[in-house]
N, C-alpha and C. Protein backbone atom coordinates (compact mmCIF):
# COMPACT_ATOMS: atom_id res chain seq x y z
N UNK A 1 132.98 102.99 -0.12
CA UNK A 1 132.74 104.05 0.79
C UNK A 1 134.08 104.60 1.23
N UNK A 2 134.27 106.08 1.21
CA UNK A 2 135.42 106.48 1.83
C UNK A 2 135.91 106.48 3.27
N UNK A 3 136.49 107.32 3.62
CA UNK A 3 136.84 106.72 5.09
C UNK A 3 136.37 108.06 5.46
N UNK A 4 136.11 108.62 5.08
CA UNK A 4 135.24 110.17 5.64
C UNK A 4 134.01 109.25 6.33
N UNK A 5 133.32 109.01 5.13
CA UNK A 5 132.19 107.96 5.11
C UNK A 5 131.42 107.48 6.26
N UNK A 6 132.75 106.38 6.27
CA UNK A 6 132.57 105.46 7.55
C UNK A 6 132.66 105.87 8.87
N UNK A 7 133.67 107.15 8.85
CA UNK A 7 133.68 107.63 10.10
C UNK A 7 132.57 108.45 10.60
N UNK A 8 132.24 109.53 9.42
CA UNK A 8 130.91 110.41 9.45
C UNK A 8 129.73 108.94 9.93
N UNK A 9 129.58 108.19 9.37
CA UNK A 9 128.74 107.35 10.05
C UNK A 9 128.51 106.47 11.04
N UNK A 10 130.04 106.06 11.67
CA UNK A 10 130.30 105.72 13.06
C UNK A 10 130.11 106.35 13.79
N UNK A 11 130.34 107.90 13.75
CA UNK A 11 130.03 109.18 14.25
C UNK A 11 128.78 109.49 14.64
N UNK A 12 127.75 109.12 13.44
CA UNK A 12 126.59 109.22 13.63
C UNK A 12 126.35 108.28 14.32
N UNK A 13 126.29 107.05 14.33
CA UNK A 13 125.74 105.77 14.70
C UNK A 13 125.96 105.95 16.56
N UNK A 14 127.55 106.56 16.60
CA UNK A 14 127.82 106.77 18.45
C UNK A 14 126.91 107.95 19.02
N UNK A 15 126.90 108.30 18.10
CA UNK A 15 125.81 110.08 18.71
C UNK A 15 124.49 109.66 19.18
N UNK A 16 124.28 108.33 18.58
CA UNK A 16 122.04 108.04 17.94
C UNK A 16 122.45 107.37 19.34
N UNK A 17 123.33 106.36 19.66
CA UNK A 17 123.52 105.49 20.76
C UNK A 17 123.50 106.38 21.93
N UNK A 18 124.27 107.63 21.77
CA UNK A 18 124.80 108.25 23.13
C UNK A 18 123.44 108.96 24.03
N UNK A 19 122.65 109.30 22.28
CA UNK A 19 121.39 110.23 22.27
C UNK A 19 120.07 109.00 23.39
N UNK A 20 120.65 107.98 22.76
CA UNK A 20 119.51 106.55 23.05
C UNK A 20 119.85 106.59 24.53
N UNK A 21 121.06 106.57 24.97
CA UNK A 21 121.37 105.91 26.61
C UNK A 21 121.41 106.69 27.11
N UNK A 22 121.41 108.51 26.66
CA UNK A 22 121.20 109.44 27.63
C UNK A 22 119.77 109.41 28.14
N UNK A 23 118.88 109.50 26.48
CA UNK A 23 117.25 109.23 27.03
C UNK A 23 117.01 108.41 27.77
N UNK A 24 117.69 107.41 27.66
CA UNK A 24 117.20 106.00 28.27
C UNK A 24 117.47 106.28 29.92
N UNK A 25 118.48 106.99 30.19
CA UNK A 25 118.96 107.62 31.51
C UNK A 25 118.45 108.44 32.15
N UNK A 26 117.78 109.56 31.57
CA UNK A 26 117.32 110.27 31.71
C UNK A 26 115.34 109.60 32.28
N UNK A 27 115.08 108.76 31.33
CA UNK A 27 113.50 108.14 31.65
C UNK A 27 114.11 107.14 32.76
N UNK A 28 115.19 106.63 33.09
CA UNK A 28 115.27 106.08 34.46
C UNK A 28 115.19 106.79 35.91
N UNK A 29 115.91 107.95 35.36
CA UNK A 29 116.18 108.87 36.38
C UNK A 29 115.29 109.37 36.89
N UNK A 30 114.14 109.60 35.70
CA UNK A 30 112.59 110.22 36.49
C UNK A 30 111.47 108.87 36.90
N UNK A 31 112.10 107.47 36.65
CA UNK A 31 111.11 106.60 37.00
C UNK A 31 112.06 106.48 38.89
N UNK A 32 112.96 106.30 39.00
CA UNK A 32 113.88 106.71 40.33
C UNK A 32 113.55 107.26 41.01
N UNK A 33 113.34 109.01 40.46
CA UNK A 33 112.84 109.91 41.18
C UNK A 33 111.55 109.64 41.94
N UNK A 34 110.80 109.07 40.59
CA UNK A 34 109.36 109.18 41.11
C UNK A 34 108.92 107.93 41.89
N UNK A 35 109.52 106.91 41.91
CA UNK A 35 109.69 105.82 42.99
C UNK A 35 109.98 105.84 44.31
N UNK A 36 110.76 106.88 44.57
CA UNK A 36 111.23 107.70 45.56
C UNK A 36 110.49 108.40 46.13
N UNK A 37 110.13 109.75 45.46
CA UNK A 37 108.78 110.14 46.01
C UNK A 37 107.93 109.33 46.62
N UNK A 38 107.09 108.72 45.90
CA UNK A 38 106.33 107.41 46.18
C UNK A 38 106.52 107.02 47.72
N UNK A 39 107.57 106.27 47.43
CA UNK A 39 108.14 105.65 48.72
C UNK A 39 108.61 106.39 49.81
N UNK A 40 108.67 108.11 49.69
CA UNK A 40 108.80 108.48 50.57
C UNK A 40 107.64 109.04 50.80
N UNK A 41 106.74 109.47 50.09
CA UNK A 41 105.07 109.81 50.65
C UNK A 41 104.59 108.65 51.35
N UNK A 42 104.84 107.62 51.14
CA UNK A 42 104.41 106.39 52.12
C UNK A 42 105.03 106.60 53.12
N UNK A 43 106.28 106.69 53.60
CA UNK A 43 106.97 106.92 54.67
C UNK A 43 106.32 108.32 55.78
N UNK A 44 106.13 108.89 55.13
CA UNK A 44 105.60 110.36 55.62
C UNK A 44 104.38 110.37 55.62
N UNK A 45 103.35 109.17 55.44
CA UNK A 45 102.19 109.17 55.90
C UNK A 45 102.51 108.14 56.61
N UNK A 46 102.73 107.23 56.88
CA UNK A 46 103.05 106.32 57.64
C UNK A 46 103.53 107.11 59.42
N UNK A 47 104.33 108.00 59.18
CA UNK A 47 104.57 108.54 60.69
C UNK A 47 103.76 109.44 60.45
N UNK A 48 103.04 110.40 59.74
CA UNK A 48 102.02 111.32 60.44
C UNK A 48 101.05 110.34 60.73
N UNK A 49 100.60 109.07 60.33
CA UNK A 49 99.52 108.34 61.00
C UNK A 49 100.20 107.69 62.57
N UNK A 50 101.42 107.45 62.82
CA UNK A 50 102.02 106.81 64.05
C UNK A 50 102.11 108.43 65.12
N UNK A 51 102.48 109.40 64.61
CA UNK A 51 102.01 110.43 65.29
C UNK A 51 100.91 110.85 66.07
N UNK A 52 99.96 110.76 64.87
CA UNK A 52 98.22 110.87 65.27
C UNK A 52 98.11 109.76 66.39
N UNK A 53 98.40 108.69 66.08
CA UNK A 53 98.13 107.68 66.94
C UNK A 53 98.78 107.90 68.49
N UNK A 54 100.11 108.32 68.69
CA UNK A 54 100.88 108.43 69.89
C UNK A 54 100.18 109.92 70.32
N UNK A 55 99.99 110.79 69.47
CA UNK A 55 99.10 111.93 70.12
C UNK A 55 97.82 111.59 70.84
N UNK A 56 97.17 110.38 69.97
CA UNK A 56 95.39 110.22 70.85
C UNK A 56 96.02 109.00 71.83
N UNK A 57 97.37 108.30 71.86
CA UNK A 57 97.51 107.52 73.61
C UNK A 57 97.94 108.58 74.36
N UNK A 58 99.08 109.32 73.88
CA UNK A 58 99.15 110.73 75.12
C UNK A 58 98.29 111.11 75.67
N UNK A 59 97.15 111.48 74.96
CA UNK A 59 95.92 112.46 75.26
C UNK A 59 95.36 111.41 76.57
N UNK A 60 94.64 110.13 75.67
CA UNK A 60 94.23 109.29 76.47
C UNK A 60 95.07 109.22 77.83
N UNK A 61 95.95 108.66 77.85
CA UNK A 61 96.89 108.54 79.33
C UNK A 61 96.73 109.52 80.57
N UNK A 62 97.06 110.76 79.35
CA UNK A 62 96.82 112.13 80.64
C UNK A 62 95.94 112.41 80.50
N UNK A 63 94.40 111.93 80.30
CA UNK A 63 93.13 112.01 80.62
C UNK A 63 92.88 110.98 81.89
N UNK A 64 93.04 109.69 81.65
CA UNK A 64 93.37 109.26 82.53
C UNK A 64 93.95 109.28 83.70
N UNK A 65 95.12 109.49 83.90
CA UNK A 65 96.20 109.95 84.57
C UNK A 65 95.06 111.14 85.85
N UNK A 66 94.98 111.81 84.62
CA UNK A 66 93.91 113.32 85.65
C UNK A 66 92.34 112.97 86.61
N UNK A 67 92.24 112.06 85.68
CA UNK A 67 90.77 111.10 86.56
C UNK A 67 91.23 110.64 87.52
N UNK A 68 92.30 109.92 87.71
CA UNK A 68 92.40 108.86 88.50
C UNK A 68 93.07 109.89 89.37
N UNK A 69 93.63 111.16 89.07
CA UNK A 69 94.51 112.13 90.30
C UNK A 69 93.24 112.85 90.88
N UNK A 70 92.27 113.70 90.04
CA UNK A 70 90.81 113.90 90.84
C UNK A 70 89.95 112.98 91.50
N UNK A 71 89.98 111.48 91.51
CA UNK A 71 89.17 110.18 91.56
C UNK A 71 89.61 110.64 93.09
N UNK A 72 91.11 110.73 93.50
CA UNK A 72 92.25 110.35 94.63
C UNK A 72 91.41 111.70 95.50
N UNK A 73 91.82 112.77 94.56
CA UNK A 73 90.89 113.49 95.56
C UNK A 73 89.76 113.93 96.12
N UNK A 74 88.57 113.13 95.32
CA UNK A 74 87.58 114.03 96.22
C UNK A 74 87.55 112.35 97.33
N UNK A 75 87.91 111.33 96.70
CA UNK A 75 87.73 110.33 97.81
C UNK A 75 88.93 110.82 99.08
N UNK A 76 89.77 111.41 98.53
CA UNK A 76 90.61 112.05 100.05
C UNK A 76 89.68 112.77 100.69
N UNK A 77 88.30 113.64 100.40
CA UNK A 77 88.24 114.37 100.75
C UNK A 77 86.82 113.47 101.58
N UNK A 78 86.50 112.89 100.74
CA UNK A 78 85.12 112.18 101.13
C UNK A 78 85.91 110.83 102.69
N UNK A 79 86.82 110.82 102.43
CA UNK A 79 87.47 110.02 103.77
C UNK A 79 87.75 111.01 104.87
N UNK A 80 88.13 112.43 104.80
CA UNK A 80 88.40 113.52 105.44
C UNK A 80 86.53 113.82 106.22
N UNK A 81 85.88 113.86 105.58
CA UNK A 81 84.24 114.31 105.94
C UNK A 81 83.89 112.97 107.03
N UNK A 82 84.12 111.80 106.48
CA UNK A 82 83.92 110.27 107.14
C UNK A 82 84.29 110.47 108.93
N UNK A 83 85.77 111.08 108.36
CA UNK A 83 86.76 110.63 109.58
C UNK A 83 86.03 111.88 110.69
N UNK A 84 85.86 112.89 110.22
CA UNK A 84 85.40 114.28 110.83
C UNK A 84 83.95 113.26 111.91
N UNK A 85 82.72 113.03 110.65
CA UNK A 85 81.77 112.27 111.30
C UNK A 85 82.28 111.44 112.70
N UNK A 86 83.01 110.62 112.31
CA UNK A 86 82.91 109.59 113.23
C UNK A 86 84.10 109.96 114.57
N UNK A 87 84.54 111.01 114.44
CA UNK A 87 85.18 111.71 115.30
C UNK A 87 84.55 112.71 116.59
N UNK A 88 83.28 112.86 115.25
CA UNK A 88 82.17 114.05 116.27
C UNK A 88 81.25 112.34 116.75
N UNK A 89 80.72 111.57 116.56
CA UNK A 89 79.94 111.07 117.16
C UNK A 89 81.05 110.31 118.61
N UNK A 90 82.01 110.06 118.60
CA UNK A 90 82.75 109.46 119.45
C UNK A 90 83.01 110.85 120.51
N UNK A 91 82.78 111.65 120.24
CA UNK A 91 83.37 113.27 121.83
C UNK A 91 81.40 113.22 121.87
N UNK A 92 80.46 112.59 121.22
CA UNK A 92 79.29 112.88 121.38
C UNK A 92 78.68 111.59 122.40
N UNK A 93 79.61 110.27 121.85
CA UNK A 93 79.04 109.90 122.93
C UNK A 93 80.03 109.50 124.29
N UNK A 94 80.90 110.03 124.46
CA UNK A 94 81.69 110.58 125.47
C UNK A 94 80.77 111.20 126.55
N UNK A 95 79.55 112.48 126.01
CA UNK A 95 78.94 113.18 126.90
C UNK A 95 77.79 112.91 126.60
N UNK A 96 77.07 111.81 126.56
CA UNK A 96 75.62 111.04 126.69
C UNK A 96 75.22 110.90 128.10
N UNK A 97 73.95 111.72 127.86
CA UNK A 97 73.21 112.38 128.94
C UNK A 97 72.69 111.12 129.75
N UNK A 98 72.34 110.41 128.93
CA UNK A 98 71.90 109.12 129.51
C UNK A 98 73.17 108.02 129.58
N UNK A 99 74.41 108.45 129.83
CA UNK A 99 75.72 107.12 130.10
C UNK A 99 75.15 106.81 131.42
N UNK A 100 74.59 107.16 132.79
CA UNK A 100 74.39 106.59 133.69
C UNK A 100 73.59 105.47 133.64
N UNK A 101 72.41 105.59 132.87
CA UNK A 101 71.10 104.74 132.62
C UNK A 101 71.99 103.90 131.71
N UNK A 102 72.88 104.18 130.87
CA UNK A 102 73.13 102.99 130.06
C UNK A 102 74.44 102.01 130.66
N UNK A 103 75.24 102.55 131.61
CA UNK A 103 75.95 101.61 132.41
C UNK A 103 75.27 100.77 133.48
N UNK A 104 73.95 101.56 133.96
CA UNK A 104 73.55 100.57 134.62
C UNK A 104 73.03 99.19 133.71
N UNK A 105 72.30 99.82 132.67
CA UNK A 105 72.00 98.37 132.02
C UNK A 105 72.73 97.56 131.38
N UNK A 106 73.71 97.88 131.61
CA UNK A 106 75.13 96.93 130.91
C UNK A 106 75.27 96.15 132.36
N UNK A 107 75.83 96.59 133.57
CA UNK A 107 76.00 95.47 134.87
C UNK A 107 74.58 95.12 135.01
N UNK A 108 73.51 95.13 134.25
CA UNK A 108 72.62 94.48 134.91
C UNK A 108 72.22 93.52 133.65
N UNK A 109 72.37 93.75 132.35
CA UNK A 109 72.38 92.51 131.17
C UNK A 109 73.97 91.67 131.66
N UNK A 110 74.73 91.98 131.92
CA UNK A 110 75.87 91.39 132.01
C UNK A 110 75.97 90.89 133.76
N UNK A 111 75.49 90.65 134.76
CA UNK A 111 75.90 90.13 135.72
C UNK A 111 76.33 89.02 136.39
N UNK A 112 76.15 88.28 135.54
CA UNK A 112 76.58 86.92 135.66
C UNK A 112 78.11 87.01 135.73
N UNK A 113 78.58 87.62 134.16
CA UNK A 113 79.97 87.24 134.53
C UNK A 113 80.73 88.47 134.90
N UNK A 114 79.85 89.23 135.54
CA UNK A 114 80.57 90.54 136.87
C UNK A 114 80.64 90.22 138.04
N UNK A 115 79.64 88.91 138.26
CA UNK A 115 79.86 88.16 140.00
C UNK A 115 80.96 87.13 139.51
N UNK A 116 81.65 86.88 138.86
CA UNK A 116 82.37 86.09 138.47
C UNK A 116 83.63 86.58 138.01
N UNK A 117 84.50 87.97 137.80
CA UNK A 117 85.01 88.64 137.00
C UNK A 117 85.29 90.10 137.57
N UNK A 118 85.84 90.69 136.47
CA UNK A 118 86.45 91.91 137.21
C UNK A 118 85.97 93.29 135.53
N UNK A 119 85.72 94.18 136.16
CA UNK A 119 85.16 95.37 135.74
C UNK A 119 86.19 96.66 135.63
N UNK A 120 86.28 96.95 134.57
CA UNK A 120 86.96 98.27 134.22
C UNK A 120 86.21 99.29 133.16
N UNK A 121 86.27 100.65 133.60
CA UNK A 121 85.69 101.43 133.19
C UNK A 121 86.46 102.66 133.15
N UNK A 122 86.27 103.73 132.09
CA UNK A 122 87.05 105.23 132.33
C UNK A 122 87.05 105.86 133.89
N UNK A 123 87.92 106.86 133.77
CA UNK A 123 87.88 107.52 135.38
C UNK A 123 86.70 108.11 135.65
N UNK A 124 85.59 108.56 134.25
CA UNK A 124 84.97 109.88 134.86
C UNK A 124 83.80 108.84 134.97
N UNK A 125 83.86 107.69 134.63
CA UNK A 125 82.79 106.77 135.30
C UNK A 125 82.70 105.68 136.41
N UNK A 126 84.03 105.80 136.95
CA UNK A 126 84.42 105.12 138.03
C UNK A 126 84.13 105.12 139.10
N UNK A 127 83.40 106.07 139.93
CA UNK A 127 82.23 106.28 140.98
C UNK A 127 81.27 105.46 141.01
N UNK A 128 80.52 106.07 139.97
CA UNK A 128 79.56 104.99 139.57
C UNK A 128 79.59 103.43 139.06
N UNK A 129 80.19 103.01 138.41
CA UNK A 129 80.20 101.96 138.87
C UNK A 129 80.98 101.12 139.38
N UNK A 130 82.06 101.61 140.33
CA UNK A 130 82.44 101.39 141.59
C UNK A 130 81.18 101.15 142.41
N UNK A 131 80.02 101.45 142.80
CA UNK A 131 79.13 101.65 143.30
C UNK A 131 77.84 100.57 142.84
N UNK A 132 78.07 100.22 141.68
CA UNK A 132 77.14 99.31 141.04
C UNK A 132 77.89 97.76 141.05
N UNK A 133 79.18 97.36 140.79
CA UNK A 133 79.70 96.30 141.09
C UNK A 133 80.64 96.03 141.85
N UNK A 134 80.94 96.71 143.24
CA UNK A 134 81.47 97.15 144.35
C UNK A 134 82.50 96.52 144.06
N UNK A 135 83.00 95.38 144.39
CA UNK A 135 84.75 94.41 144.98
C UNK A 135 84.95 93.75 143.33
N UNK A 136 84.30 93.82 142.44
CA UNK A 136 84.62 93.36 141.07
C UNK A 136 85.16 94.36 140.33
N UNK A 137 85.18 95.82 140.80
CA UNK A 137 85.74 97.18 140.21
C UNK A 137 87.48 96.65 140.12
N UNK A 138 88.06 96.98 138.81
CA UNK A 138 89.38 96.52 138.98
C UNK A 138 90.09 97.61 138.34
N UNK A 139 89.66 98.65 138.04
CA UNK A 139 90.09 99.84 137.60
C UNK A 139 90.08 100.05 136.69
N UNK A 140 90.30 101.25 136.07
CA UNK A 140 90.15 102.34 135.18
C UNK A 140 91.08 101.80 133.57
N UNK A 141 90.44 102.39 132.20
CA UNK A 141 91.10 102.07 131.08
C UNK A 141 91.04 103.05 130.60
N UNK A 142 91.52 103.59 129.48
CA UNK A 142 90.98 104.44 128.58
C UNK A 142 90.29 104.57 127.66
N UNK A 143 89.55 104.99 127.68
CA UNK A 143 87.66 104.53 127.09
C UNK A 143 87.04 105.94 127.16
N UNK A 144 86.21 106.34 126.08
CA UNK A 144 85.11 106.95 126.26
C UNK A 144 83.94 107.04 127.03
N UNK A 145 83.72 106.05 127.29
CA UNK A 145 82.35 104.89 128.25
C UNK A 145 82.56 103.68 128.00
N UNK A 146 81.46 103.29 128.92
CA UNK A 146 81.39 101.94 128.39
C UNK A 146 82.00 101.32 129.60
N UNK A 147 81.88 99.73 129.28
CA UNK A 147 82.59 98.91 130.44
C UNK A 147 83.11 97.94 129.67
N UNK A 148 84.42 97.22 130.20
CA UNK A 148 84.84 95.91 129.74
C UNK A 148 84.75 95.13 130.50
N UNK A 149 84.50 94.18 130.86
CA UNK A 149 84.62 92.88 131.76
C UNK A 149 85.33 91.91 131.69
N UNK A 150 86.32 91.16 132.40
CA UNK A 150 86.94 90.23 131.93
C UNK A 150 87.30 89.05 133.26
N UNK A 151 86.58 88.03 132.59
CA UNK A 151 87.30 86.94 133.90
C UNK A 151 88.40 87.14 134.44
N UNK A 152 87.83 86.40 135.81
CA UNK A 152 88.79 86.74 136.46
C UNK A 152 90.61 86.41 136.36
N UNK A 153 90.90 84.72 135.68
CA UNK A 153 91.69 84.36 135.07
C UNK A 153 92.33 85.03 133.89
N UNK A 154 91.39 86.05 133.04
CA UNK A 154 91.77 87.26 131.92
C UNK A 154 91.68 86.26 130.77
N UNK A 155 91.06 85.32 130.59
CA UNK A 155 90.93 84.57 129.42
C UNK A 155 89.64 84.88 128.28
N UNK A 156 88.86 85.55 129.38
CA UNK A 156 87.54 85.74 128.51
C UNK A 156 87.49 87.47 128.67
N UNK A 157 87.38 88.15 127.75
CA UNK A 157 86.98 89.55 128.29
C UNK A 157 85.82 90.29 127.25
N UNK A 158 84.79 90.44 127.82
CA UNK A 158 83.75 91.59 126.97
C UNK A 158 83.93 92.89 126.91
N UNK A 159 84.13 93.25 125.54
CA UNK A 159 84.15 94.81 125.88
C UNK A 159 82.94 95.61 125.48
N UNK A 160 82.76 96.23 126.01
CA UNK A 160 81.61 96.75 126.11
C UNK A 160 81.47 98.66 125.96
N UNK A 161 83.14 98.73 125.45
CA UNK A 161 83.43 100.34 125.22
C UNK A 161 82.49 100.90 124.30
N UNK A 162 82.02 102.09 124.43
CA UNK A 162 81.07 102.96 123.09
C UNK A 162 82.24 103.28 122.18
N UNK A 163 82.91 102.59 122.46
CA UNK A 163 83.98 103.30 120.83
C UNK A 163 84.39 101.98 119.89
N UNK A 164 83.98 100.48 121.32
CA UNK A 164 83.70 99.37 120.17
C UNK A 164 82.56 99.54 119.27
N UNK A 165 81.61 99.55 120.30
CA UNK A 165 80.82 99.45 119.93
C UNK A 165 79.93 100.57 118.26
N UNK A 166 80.50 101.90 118.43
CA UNK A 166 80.43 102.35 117.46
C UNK A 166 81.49 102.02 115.84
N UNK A 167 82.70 101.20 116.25
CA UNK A 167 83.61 100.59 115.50
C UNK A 167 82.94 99.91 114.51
N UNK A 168 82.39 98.83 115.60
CA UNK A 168 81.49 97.97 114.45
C UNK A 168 80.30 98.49 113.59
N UNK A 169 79.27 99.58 114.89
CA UNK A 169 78.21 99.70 113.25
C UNK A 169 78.97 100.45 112.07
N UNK A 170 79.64 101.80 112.49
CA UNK A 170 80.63 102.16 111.68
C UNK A 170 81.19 101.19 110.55
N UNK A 171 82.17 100.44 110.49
CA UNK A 171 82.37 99.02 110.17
C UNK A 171 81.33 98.10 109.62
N UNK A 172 80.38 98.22 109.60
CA UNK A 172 79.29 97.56 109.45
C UNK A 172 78.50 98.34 108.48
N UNK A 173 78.05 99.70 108.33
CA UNK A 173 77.35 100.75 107.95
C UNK A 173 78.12 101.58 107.05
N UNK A 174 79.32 101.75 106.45
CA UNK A 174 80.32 102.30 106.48
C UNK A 174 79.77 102.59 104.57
N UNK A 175 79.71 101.68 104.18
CA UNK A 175 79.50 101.58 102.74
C UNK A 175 78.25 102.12 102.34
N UNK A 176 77.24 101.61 103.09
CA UNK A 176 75.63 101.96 102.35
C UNK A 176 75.88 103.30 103.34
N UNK A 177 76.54 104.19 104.09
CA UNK A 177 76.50 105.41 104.27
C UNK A 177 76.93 106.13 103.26
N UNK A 178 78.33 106.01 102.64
CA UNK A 178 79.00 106.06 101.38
C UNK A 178 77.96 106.58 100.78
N UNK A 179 77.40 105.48 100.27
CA UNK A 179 76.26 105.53 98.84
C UNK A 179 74.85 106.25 98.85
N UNK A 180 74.63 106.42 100.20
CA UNK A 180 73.68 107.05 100.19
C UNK A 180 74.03 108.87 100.07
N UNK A 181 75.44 109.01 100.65
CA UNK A 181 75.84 110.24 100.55
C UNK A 181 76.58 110.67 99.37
N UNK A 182 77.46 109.94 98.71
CA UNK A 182 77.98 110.59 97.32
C UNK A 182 77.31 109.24 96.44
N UNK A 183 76.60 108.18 96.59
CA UNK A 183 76.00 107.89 95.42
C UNK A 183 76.98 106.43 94.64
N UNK A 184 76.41 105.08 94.50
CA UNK A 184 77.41 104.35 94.15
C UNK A 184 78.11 104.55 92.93
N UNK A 185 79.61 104.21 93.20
CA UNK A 185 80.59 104.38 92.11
C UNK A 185 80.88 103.43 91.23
């Protein structure tokens, strides 16, 4: 073989090789590519699904969030109506037509420990019963009505104010009024 020959065919032989590892480069390059892709379409569904997801807790939260800020207010408002009520029954029974008839029957269920004790009552009822437990009258409180009594030592004292006394059913009634008016929650 000449040396043309050998070279023309080393020639060839580097070309078939160069031809082989370019293809061969070339089918890597698109298995690369497309691995890539791949792996980045996973990536990019992966956060549009973490998206979706942080969009429906946002939503949720400030749905929430808005309940619990309307919840605040109509119960502000339903404590506002409460407080109104029990504001009008207290100037209502301030001017009870019958407070005379009902102080008398307070020094007269309670006399035992009014002969024993000392009696205080508002000013605008202090006539009267000044007049009903004469030398046990020990003066005036601030009260709507009503009477307090209290030994004479000050160890024991009954009160007997209409603004306790409405405290407690109030206090007492307070809930099944609730429910009967906006309905249990």
């Amino acid at each position: 073989m000449s040396l043309d020959k050998v070279i023309e065919s080393i020639l060839n032989t580097g070309k078939e090789e160069a031809r082989q590892i370019i293809e061969q480069g070339q089918k890597e390059k698109k298995k690369q590519v497309s691995e890539a892709q791949a792996e980045g379409q996973l990536l990019l569904d992966s956060k549009v699904e973490e998206s979706k997801k942080l969009v429906v807790r946002m939503n949720t939260q400030e749905i929430a969030r808005t309940e619990l800020e309307s919840k605040k207010i109509v119960l502000g408002s339903q404590k506002d109506m409460l407080d109104a009520v029990y504001q009008r029954a207290l100037d209502r029974l301030g001017n009870l037509p019958q407070n005379e008839n009902i102080l008398r029957s307070m020094v007269m269920q309670n006399q035992t420990e009014i002969s024993s004790g000392k009696v205080f009552c508002n000013e605008k009822d202090s006539p009267l019963v000044k007049g009903l437990v004469g030398g046990n009258f020990a003066g005036t409180t601030d009260c709507i009505g009503g009477l307090i009594i209290e030994s004479q030592d000050g160890q024991m004292r009954i009160d007997l104010r209409y603004e306790t006394a409405l405290r407690e059913i109030w206090d007492d009634s307070i809930k099944e009024v609730s429910d009967l008016l906006w309905g249990e929650e």
